[in-house]
Structures are given as structure tokens and as C-alpha cells.
PDB file of N, CA and C in Angstrom:
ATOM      1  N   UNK A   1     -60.755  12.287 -20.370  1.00  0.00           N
ATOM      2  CA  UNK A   1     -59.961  11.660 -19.338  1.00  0.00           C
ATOM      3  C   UNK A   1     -60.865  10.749 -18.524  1.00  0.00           C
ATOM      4  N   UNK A   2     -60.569   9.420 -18.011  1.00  0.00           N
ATOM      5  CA  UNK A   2     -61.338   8.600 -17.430  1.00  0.00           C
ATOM      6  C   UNK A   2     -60.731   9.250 -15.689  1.00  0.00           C
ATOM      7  N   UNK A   3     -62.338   8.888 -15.333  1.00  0.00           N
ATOM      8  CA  UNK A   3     -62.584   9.064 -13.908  1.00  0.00           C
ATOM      9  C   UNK A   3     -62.472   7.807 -13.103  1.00  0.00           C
ATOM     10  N   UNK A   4     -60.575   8.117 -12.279  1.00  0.00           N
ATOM     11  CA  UNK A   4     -60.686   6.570 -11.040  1.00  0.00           C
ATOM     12  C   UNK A   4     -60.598   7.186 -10.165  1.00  0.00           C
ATOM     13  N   UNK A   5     -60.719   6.327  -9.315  1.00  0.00           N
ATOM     14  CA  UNK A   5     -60.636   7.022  -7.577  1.00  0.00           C
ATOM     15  C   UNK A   5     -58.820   6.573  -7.852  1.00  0.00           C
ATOM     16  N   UNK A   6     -58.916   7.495  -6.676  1.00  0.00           N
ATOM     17  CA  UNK A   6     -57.717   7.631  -5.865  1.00  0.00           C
ATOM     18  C   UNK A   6     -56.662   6.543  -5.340  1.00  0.00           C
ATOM     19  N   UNK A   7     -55.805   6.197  -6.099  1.00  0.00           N
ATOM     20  CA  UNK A   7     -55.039   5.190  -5.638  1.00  0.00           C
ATOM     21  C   UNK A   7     -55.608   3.474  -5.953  1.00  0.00           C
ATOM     22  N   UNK A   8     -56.630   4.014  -7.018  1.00  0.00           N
ATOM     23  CA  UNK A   8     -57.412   2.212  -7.337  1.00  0.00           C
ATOM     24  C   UNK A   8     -56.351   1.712  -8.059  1.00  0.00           C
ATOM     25  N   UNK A   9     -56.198   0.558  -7.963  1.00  0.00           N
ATOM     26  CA  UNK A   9     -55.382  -0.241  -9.412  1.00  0.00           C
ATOM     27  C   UNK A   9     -56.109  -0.288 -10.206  1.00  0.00           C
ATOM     28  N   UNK A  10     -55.604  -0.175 -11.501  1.00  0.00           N
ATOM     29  CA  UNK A  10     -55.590  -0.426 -13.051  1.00  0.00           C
ATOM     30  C   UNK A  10     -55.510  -0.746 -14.028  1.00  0.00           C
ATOM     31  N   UNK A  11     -55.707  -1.886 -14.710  1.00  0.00           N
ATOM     32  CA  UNK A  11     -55.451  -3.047 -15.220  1.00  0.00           C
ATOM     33  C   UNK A  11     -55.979  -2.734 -16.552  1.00  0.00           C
ATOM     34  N   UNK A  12     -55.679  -3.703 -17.471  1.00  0.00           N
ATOM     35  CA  UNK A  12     -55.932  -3.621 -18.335  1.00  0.00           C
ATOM     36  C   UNK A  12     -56.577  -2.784 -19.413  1.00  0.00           C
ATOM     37  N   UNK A  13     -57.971  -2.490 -20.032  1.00  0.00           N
ATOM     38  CA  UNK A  13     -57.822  -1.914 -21.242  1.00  0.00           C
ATOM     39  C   UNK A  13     -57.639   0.026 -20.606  1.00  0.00           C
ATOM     40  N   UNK A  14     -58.236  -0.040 -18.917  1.00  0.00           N
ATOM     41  CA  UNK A  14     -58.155   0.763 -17.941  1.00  0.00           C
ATOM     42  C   UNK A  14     -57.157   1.924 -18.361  1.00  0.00           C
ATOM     43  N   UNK A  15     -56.143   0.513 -17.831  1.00  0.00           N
ATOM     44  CA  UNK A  15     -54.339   1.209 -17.955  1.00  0.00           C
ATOM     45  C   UNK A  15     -54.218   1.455 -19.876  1.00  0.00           C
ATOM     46  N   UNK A  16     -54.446   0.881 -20.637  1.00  0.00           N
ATOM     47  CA  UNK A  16     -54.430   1.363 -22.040  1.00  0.00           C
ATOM     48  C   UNK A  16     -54.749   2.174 -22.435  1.00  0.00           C
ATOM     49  N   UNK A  17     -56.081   2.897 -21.797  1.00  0.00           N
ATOM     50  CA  UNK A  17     -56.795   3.882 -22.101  1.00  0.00           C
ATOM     51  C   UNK A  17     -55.827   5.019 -21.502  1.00  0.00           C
ATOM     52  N   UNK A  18     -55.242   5.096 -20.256  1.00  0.00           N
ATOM     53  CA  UNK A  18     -54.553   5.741 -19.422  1.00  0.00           C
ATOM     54  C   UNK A  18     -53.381   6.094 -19.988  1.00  0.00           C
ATOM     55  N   UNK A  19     -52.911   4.709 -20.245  1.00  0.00           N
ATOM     56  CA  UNK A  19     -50.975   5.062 -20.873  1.00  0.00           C
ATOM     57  C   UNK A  19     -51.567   6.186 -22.410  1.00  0.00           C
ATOM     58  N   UNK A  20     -52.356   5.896 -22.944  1.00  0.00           N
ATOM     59  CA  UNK A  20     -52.244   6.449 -24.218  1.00  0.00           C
ATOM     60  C   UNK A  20     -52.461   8.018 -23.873  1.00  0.00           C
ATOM     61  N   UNK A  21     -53.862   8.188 -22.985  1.00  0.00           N
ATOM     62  CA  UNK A  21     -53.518   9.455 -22.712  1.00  0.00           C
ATOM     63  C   UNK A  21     -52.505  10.420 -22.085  1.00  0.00           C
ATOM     64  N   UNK A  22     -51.885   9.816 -21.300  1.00  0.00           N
ATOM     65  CA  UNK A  22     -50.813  10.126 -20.673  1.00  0.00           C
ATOM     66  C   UNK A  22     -49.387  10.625 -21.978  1.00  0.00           C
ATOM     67  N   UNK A  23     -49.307   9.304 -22.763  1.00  0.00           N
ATOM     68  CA  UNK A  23     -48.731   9.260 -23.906  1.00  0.00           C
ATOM     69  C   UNK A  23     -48.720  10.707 -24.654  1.00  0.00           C
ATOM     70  N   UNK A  24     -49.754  10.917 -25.236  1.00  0.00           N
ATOM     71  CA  UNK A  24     -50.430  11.561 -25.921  1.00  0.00           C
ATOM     72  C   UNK A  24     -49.708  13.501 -25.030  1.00  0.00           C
ATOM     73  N   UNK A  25     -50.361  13.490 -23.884  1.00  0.00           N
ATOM     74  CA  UNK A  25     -50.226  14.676 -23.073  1.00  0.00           C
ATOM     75  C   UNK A  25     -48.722  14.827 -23.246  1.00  0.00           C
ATOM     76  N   UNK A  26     -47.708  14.088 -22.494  1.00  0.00           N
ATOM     77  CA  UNK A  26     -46.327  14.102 -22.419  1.00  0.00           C
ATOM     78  C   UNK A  26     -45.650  14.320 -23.840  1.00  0.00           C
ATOM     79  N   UNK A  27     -45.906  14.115 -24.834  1.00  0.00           N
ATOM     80  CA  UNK A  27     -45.504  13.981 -26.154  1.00  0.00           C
ATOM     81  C   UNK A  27     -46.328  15.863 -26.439  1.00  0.00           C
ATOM     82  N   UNK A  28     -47.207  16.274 -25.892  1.00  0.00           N
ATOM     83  CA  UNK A  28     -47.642  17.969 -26.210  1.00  0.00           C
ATOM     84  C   UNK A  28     -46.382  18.575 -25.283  1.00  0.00           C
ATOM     85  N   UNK A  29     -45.349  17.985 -24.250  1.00  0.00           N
ATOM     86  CA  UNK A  29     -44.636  18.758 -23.402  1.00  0.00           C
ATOM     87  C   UNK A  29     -45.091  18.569 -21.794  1.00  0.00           C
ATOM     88  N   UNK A  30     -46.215  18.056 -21.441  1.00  0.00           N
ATOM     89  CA  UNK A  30     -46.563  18.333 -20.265  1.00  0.00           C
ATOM     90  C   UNK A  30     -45.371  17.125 -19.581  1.00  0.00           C
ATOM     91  N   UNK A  31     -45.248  17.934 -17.943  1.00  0.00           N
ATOM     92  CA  UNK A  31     -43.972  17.245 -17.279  1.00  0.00           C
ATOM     93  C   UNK A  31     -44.467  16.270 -16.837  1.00  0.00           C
ATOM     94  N   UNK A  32     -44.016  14.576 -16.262  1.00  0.00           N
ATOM     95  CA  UNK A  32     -44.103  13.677 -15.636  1.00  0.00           C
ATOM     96  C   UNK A  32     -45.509  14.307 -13.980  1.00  0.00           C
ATOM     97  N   UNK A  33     -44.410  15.439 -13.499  1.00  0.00           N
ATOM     98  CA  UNK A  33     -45.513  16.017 -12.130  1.00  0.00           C
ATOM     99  C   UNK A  33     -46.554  16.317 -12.478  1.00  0.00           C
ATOM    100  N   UNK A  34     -46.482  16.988 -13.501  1.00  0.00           N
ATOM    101  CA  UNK A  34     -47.877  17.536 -14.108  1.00  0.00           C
ATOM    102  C   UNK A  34     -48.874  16.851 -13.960  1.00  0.00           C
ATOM    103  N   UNK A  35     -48.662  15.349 -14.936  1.00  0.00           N
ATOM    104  CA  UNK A  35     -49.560  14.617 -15.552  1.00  0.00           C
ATOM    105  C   UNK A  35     -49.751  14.072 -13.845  1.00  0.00           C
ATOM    106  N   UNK A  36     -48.869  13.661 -13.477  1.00  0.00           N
ATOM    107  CA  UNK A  36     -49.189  13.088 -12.159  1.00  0.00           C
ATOM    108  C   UNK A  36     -50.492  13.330 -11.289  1.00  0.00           C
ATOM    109  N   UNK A  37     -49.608  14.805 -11.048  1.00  0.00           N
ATOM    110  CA  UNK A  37     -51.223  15.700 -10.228  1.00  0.00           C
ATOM    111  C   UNK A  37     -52.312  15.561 -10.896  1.00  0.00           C
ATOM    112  N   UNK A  38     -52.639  15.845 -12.543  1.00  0.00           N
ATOM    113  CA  UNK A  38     -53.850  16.540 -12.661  1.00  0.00           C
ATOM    114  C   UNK A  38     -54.420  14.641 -12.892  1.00  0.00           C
ATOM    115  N   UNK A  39     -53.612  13.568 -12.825  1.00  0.00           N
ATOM    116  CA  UNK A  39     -54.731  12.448 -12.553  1.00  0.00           C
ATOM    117  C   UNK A  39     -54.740  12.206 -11.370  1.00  0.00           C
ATOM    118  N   UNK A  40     -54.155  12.540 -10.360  1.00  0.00           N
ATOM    119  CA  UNK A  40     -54.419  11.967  -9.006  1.00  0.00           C
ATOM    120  C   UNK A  40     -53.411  10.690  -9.193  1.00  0.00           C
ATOM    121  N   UNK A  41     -52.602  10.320  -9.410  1.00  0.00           N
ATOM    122  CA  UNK A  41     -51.191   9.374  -9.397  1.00  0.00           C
ATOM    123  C   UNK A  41     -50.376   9.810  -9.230  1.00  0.00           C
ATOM    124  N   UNK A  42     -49.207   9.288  -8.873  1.00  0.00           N
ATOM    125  CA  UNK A  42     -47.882   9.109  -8.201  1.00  0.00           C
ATOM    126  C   UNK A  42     -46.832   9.452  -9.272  1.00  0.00           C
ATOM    127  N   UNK A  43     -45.891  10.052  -8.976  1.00  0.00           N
ATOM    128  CA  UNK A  43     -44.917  10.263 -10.150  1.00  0.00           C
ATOM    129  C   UNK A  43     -44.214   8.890 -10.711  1.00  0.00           C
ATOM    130  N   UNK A  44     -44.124   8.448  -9.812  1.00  0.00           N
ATOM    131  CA  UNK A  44     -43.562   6.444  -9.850  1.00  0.00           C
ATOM    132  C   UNK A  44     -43.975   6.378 -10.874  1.00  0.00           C
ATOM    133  N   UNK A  45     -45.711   6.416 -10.731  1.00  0.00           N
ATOM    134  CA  UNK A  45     -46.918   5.389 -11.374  1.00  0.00           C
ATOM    135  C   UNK A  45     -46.763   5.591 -12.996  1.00  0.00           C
ATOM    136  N   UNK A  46     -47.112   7.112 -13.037  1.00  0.00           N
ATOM    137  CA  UNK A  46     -46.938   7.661 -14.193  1.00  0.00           C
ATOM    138  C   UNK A  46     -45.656   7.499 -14.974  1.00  0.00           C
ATOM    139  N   UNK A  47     -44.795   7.744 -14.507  1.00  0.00           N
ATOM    140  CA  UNK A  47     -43.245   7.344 -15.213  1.00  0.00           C
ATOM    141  C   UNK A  47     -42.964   6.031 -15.469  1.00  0.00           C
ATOM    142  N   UNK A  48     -43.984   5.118 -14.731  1.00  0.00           N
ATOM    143  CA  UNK A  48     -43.812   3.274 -14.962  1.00  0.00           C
ATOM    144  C   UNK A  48     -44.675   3.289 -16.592  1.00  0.00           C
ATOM    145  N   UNK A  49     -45.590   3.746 -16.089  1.00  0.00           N
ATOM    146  CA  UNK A  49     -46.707   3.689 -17.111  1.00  0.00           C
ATOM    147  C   UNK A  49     -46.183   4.410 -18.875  1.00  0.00           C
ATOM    148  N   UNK A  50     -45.543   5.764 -18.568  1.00  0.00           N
ATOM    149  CA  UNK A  50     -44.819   5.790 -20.096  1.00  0.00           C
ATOM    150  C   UNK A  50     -43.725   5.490 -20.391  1.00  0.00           C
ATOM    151  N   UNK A  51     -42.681   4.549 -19.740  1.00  0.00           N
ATOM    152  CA  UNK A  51     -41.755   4.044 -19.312  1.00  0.00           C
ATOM    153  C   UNK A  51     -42.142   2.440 -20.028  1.00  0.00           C
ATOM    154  N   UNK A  52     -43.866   1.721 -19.691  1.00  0.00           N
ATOM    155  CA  UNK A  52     -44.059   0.576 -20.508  1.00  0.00           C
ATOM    156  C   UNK A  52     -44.188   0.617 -21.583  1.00  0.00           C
ATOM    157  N   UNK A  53     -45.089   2.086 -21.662  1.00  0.00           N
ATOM    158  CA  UNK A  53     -45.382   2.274 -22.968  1.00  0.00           C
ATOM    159  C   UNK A  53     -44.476   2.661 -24.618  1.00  0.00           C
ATOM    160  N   UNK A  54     -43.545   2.980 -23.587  1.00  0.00           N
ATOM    161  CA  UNK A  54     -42.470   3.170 -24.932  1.00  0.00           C
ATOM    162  C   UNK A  54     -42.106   4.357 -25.714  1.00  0.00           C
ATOM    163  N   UNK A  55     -42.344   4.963 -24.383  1.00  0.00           N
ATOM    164  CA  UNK A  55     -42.128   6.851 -24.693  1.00  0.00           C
ATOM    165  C   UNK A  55     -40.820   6.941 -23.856  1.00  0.00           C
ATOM    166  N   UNK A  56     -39.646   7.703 -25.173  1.00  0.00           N
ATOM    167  CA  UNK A  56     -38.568   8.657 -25.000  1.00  0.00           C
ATOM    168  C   UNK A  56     -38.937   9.407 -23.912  1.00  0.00           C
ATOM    169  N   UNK A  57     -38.340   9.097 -22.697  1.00  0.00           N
ATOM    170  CA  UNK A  57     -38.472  10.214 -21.659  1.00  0.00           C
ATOM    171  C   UNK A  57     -37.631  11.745 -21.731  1.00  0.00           C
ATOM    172  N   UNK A  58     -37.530  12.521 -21.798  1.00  0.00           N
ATOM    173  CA  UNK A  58     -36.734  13.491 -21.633  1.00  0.00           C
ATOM    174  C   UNK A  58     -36.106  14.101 -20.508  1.00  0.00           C
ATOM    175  N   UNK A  59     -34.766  14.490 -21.092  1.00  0.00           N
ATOM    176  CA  UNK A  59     -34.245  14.841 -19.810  1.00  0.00           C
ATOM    177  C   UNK A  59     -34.623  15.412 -18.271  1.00  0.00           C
ATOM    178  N   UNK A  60     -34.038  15.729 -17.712  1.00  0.00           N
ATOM    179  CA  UNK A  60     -34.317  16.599 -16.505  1.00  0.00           C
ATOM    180  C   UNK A  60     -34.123  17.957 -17.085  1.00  0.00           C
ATOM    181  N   UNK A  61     -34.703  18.938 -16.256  1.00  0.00           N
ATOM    182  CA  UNK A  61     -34.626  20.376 -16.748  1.00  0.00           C
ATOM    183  C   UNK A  61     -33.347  21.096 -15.673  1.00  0.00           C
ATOM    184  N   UNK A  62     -33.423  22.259 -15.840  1.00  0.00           N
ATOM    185  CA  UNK A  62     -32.637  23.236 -15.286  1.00  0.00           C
ATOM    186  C   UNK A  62     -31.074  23.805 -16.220  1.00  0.00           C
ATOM    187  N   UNK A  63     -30.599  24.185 -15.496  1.00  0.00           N
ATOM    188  CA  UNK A  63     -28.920  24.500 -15.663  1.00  0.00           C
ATOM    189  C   UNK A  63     -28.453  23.468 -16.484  1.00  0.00           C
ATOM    190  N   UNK A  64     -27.714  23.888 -17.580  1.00  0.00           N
ATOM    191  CA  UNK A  64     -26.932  22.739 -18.281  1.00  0.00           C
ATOM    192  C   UNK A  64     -25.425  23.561 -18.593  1.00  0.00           C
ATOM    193  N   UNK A  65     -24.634  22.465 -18.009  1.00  0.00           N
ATOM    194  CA  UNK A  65     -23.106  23.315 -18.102  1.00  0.00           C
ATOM    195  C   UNK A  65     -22.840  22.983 -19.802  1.00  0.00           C
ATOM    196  N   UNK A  66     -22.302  24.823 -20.104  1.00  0.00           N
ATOM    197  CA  UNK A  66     -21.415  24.269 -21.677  1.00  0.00           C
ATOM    198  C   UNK A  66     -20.267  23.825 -21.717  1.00  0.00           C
ATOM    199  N   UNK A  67     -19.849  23.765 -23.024  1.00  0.00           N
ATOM    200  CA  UNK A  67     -18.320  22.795 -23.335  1.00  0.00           C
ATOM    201  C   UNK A  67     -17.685  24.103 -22.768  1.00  0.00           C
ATOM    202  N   UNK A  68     -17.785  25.217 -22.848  1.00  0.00           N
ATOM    203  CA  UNK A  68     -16.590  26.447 -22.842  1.00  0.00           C
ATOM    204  C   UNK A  68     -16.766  26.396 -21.565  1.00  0.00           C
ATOM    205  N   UNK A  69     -17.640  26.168 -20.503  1.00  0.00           N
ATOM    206  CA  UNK A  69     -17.238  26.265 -19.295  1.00  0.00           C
ATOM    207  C   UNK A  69     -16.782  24.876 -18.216  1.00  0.00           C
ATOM    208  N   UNK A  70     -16.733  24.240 -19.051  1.00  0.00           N
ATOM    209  CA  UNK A  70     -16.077  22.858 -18.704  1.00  0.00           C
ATOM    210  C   UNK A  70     -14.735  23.429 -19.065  1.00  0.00           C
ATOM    211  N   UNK A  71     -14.222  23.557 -20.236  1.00  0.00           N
ATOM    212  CA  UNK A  71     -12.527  23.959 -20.416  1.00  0.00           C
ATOM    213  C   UNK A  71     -11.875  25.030 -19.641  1.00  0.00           C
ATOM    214  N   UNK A  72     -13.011  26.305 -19.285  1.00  0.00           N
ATOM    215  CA  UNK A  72     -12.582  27.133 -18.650  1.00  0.00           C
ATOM    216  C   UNK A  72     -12.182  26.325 -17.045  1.00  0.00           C
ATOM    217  N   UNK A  73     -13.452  25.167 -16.424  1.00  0.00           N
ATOM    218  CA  UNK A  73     -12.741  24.961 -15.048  1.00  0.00           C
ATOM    219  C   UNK A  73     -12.027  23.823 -15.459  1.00  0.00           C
ATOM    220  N   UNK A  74     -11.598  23.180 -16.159  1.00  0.00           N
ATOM    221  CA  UNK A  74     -10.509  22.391 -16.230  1.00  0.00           C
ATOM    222  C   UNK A  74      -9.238  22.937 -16.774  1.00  0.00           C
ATOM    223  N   UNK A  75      -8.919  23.893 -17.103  1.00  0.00           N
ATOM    224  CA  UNK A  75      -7.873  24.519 -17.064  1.00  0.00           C
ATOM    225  C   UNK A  75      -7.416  24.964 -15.700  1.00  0.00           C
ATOM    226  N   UNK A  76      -8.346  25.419 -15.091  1.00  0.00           N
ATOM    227  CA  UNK A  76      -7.777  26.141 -13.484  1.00  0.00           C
ATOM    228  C   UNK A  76      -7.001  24.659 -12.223  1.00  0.00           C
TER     229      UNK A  76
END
């Protein structure tokens, strides 16, 4: 992992080196916050960054309503 300070901009082969790892991590499962924290960036930053790069984001987590309980409250 490359070492930036805190809030530097990032440019070029910088950010290449960055998106790929980032790439790379998110594609093993790790979450958007995750990656965020353990580089010291912004959730923005990070989500811009595999967002250019051309990574399938995945959903949001939690609760997901099923079809049977959609029919059950649309019947009532």
C-alpha cells in the first residue's frame, strides 16, 4: 500500500496505483468504509475512485424484504 499524507491530492500514476489497489481489495469483499478508513480517505473519494475505475459497486447491505412479504402486506 502506498504511503500519502492525509488529505494530499492524487494524480496520476499515484491515483492508478491507488484505484487498482482499492480495486483489487473491494473485489476480495472489503466495504467502501473499510477501504476508506484503513487509507485515510473519504468515503466520497474512494467510491469516486472505483466508480472511475469501472468496478460493479454492490448493493447496500442489511434487511431485504421478500416477494412473500410484499404479497402478504399488499393484500392487507
Amino acid at each position: 500500500m502506498a504511503t500519502l499524507k492525509k488529505g494530499a491530492r492524487i494524480t496520476g500514476s499515484e491515483r492508478n496505483k491507488l484505484a487498482s489497489e482499492l480495486k483489487k481489495q473491494y473485489d476480495k469483499g472489503r466495504s467502501i468504509r473499510e477501504l476508506a478508513d484503513s487509507h485515510g480517505r473519504s468515503y466520497g473519494f474512494v467510491h469516486r475512485v472505483l466508480s472511475e475505475s469501472g468496478v460493479t459497486l454492490r448493493g447496500r447491505g442489511g434487511a431485504t424484504r421478500s416477494k412473500a412479504a410484499a404479497k402478504t402486506r399488499a393484500k392487507k
